[in-house]
N, C-alpha and C. Protein backbone atom coordinates (compact mmCIF):
# COMPACT_ATOMS: atom_id res chain seq x y z
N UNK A 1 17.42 -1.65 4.81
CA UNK A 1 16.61 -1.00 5.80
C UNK A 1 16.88 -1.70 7.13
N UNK A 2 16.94 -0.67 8.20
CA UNK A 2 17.41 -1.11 9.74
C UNK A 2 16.09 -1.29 10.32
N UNK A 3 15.50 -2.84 11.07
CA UNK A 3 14.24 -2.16 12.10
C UNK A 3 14.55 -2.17 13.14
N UNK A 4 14.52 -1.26 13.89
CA UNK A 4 15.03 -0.92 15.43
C UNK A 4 13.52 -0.60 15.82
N UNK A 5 13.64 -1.21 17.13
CA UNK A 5 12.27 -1.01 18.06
C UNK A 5 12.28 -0.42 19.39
N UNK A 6 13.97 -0.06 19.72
CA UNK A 6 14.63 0.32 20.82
C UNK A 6 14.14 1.46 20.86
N UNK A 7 13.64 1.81 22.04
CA UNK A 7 13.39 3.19 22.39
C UNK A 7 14.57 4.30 22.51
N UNK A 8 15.86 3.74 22.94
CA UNK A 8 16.69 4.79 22.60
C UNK A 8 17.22 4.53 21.07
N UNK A 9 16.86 5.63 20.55
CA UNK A 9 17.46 5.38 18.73
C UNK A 9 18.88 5.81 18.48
N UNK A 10 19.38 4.89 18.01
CA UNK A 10 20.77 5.40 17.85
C UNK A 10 21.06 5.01 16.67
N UNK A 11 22.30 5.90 16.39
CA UNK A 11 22.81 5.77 14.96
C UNK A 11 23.34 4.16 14.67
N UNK A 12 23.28 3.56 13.89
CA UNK A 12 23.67 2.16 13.19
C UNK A 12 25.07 2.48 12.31
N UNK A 13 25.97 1.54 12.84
CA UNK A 13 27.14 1.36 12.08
C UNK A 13 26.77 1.27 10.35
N UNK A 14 27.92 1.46 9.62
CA UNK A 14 27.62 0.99 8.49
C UNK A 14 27.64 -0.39 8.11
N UNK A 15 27.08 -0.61 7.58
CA UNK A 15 27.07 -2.32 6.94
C UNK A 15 27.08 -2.38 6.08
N UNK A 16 27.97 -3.34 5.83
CA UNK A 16 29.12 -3.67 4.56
C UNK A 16 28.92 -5.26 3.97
N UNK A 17 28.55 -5.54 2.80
CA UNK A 17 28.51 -7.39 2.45
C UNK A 17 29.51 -7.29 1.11
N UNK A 18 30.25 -8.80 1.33
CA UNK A 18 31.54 -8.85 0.55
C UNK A 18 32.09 -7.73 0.33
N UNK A 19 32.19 -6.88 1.31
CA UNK A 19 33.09 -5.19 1.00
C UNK A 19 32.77 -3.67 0.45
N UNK A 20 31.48 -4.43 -0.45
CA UNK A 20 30.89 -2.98 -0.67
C UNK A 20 29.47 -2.68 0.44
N UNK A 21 29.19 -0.96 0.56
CA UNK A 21 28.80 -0.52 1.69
C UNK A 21 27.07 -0.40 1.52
N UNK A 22 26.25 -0.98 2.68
CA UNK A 22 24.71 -0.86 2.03
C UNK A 22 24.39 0.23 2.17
N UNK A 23 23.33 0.68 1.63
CA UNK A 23 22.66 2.08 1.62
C UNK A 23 21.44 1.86 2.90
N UNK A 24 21.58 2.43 3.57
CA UNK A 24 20.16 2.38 4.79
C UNK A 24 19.36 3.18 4.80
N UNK A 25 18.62 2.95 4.48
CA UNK A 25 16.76 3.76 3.62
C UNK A 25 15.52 3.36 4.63
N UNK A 26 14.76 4.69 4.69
CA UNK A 26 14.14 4.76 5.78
C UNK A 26 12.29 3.70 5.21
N UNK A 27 12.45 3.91 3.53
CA UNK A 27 11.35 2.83 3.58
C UNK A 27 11.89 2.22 2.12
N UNK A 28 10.76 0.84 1.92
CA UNK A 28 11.95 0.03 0.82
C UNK A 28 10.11 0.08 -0.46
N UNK A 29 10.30 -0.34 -0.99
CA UNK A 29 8.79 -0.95 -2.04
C UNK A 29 9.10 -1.97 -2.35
N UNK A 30 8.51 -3.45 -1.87
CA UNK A 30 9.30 -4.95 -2.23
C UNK A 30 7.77 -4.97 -2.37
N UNK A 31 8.11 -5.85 -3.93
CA UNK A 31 6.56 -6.04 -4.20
C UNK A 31 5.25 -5.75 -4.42
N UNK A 32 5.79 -4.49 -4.55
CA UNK A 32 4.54 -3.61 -4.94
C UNK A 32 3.63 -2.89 -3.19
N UNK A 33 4.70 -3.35 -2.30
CA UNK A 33 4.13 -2.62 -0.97
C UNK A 33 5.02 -1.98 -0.39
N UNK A 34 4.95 -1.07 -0.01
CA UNK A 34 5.87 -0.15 0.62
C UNK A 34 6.00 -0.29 2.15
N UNK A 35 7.28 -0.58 2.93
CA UNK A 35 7.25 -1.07 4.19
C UNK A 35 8.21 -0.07 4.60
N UNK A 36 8.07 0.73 5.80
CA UNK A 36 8.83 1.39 6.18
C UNK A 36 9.39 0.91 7.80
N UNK A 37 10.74 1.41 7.93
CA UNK A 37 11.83 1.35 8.83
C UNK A 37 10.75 0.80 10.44
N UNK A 38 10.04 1.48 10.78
CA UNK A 38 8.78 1.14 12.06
C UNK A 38 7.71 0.25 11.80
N UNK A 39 7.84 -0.16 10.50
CA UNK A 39 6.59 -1.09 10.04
C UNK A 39 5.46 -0.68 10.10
N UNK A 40 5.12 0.62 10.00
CA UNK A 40 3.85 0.91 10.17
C UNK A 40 3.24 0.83 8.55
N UNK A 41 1.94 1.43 8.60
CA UNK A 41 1.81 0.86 7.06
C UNK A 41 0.72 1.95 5.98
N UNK A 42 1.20 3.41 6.93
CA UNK A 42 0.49 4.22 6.34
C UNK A 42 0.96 4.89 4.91
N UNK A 43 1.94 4.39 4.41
CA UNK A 43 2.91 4.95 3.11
C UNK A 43 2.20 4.19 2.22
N UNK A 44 2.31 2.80 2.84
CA UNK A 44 1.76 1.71 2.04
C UNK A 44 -0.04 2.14 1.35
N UNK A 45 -0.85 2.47 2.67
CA UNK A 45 -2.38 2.86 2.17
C UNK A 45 -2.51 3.37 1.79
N UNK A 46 -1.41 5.01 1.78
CA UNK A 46 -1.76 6.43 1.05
C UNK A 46 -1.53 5.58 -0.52
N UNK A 47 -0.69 4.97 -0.75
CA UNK A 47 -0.16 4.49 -1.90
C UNK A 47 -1.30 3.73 -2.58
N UNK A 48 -1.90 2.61 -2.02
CA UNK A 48 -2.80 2.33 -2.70
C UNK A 48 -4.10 2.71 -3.08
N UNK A 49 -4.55 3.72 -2.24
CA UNK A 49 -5.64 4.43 -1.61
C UNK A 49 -5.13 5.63 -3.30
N UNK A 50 -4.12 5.98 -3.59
CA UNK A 50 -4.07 6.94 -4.54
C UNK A 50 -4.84 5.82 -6.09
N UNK A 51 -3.68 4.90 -5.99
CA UNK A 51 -4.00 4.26 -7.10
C UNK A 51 -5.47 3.78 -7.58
N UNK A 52 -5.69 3.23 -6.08
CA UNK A 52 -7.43 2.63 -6.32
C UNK A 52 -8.29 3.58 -6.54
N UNK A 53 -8.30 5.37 -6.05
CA UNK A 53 -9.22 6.33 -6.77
C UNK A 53 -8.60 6.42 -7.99
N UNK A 54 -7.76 6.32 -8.65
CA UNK A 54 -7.39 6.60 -9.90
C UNK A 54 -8.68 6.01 -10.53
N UNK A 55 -8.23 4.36 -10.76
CA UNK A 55 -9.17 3.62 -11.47
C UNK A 55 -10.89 3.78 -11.09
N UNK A 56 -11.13 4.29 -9.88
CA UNK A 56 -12.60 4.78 -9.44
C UNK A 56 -13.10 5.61 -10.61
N UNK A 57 -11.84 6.69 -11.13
CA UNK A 57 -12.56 7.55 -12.00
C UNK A 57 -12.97 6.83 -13.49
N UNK A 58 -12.40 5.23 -13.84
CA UNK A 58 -13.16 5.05 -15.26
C UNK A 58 -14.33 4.69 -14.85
N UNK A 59 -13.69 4.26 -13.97
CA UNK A 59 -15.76 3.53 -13.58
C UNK A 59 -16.87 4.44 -13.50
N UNK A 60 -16.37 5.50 -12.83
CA UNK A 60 -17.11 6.20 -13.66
C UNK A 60 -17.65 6.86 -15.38
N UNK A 61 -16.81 6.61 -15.73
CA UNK A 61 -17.02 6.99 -17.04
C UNK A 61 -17.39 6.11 -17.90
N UNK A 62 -17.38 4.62 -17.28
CA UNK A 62 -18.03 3.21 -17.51
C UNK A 62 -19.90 4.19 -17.19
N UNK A 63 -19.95 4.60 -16.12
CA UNK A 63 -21.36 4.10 -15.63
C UNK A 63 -22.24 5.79 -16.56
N UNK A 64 -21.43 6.48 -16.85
CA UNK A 64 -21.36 7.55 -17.93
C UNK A 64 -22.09 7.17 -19.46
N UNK A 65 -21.63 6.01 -19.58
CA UNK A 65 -21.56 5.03 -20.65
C UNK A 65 -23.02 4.37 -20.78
N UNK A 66 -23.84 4.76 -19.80
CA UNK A 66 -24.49 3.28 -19.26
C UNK A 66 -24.68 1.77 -19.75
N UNK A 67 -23.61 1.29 -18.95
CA UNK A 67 -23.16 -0.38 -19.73
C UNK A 67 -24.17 -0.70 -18.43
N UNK A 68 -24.15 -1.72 -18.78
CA UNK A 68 -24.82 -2.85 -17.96
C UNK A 68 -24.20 -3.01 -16.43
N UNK A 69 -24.55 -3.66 -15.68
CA UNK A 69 -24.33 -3.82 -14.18
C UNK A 69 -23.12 -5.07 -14.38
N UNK A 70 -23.35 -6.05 -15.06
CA UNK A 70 -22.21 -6.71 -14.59
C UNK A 70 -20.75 -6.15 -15.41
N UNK A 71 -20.53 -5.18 -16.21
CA UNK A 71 -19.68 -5.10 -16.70
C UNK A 71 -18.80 -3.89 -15.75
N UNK A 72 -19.69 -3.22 -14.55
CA UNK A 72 -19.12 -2.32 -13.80
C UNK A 72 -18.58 -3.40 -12.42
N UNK A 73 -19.29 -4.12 -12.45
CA UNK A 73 -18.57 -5.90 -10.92
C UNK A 73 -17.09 -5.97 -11.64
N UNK A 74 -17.49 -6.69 -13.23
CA UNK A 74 -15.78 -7.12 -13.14
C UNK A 74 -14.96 -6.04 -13.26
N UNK A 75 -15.22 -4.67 -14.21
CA UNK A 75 -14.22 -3.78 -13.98
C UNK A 75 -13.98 -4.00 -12.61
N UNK A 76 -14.73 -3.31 -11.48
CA UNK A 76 -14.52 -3.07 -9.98
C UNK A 76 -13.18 -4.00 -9.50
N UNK A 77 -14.03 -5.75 -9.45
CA UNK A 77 -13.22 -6.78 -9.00
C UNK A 77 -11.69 -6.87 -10.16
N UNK A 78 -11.72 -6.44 -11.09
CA UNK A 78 -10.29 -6.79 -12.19
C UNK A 78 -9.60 -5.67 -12.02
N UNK A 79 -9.92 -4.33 -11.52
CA UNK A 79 -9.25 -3.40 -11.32
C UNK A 79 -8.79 -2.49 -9.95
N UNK A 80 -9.89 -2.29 -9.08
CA UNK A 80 -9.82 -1.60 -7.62
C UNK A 80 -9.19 -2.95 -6.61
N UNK A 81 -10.74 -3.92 -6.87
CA UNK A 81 -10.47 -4.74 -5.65
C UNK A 81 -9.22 -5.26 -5.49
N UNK A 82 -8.41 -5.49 -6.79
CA UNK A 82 -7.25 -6.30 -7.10
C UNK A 82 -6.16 -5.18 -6.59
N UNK A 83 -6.24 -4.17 -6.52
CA UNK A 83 -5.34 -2.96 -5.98
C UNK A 83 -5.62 -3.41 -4.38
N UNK A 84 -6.99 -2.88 -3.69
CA UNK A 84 -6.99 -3.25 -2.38
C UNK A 84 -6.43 -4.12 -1.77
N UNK A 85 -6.82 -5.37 -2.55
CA UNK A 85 -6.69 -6.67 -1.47
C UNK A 85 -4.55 -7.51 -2.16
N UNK A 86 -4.43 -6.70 -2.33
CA UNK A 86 -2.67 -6.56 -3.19
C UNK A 86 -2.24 -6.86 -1.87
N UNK A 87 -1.46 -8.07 -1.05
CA UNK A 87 -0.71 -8.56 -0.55
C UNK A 87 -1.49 -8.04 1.16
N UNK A 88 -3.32 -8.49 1.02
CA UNK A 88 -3.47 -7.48 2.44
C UNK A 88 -3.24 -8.61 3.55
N UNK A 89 -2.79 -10.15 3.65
CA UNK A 89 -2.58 -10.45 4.92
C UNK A 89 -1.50 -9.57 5.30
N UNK A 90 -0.25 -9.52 4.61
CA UNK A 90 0.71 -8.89 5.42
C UNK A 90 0.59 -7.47 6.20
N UNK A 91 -0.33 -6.57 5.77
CA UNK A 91 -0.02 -5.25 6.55
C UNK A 91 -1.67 -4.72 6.78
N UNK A 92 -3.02 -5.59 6.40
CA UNK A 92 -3.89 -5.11 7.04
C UNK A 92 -3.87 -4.75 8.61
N UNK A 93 -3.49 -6.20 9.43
CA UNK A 93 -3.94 -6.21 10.41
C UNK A 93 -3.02 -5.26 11.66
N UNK A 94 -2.20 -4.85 10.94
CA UNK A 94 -1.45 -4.03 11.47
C UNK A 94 -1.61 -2.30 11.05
N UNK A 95 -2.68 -1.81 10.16
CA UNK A 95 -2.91 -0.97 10.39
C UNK A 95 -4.19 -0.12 11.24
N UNK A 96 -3.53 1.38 11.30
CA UNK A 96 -4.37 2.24 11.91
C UNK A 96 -5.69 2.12 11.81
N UNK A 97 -6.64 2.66 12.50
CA UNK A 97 -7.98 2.41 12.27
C UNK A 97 -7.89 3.65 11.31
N UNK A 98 -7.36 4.88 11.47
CA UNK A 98 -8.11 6.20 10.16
C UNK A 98 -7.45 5.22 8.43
N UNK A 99 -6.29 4.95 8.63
CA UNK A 99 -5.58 3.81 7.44
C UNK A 99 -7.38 2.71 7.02
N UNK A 100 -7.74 2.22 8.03
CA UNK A 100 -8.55 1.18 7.69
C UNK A 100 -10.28 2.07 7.21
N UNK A 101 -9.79 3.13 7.38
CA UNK A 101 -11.18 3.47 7.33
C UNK A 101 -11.27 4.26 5.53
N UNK A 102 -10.10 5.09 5.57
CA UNK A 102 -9.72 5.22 4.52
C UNK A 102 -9.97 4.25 3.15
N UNK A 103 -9.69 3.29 3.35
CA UNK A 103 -9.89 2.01 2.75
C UNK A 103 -11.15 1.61 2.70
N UNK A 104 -11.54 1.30 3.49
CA UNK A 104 -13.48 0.75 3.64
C UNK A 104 -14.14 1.74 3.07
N UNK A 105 -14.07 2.99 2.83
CA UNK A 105 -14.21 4.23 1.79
C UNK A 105 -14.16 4.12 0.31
N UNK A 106 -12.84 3.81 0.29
CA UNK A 106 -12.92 3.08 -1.29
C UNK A 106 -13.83 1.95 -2.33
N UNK A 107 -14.05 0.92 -0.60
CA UNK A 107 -14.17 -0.19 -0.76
C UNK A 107 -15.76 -0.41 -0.90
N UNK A 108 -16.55 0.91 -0.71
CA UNK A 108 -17.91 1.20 -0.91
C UNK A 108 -18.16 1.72 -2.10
């Protein structure tokens, strides 16, 4: 992946290591976060923002159940929160406020 910040965008040579040719991809997933070519980091939130309602829906079916109160904390904290807070120094503070709000949504 190329990051160019140049306002005029131009095409990038190919780049080549020990001879064979790299592939230049507009976003990469290292680590379970998705970083794209501008660094912005809305691929990244839609992404987790999908996963973390996934697991929203056992919890419900936890509270369906009616278990007890602390057994819906650690689901929450062993399953959502651990999705949310998944590598957030690197790309919180750099996102959008609708990205951050999105999130604080979940996070209620």
């Amino acid at each position: 992946m190329v990051v160019d910040f140049r306002r005029a965008r131009q095409d990038h040579s190919p780049l080549a290591i020990n001879g064979s040719s790299v592939e230049i991809v507009k976003n990469i997933k290292f680590l379970g976060v998705h970083i794209t070519e501008n660094l912005t980091w809305t691929l990244n939130t839609s992404s987790i923002t999908k996963r973390a309602q996934q697991r929203l829906y056992f919890l419900q079916k936890l509270r369906e159940a009616h278990l007890p109160s602390p057994i819906f904390t650690t689901f929450y904290r062993g399953t959502v929160e651990s999705i949310l807070s998944s590598c957030i120094i690197t790309w919180f503070g750099n996102c959008t406020a609708f990205d951050r709000k999105t999130l604080q949504r979940i996070g209620n």
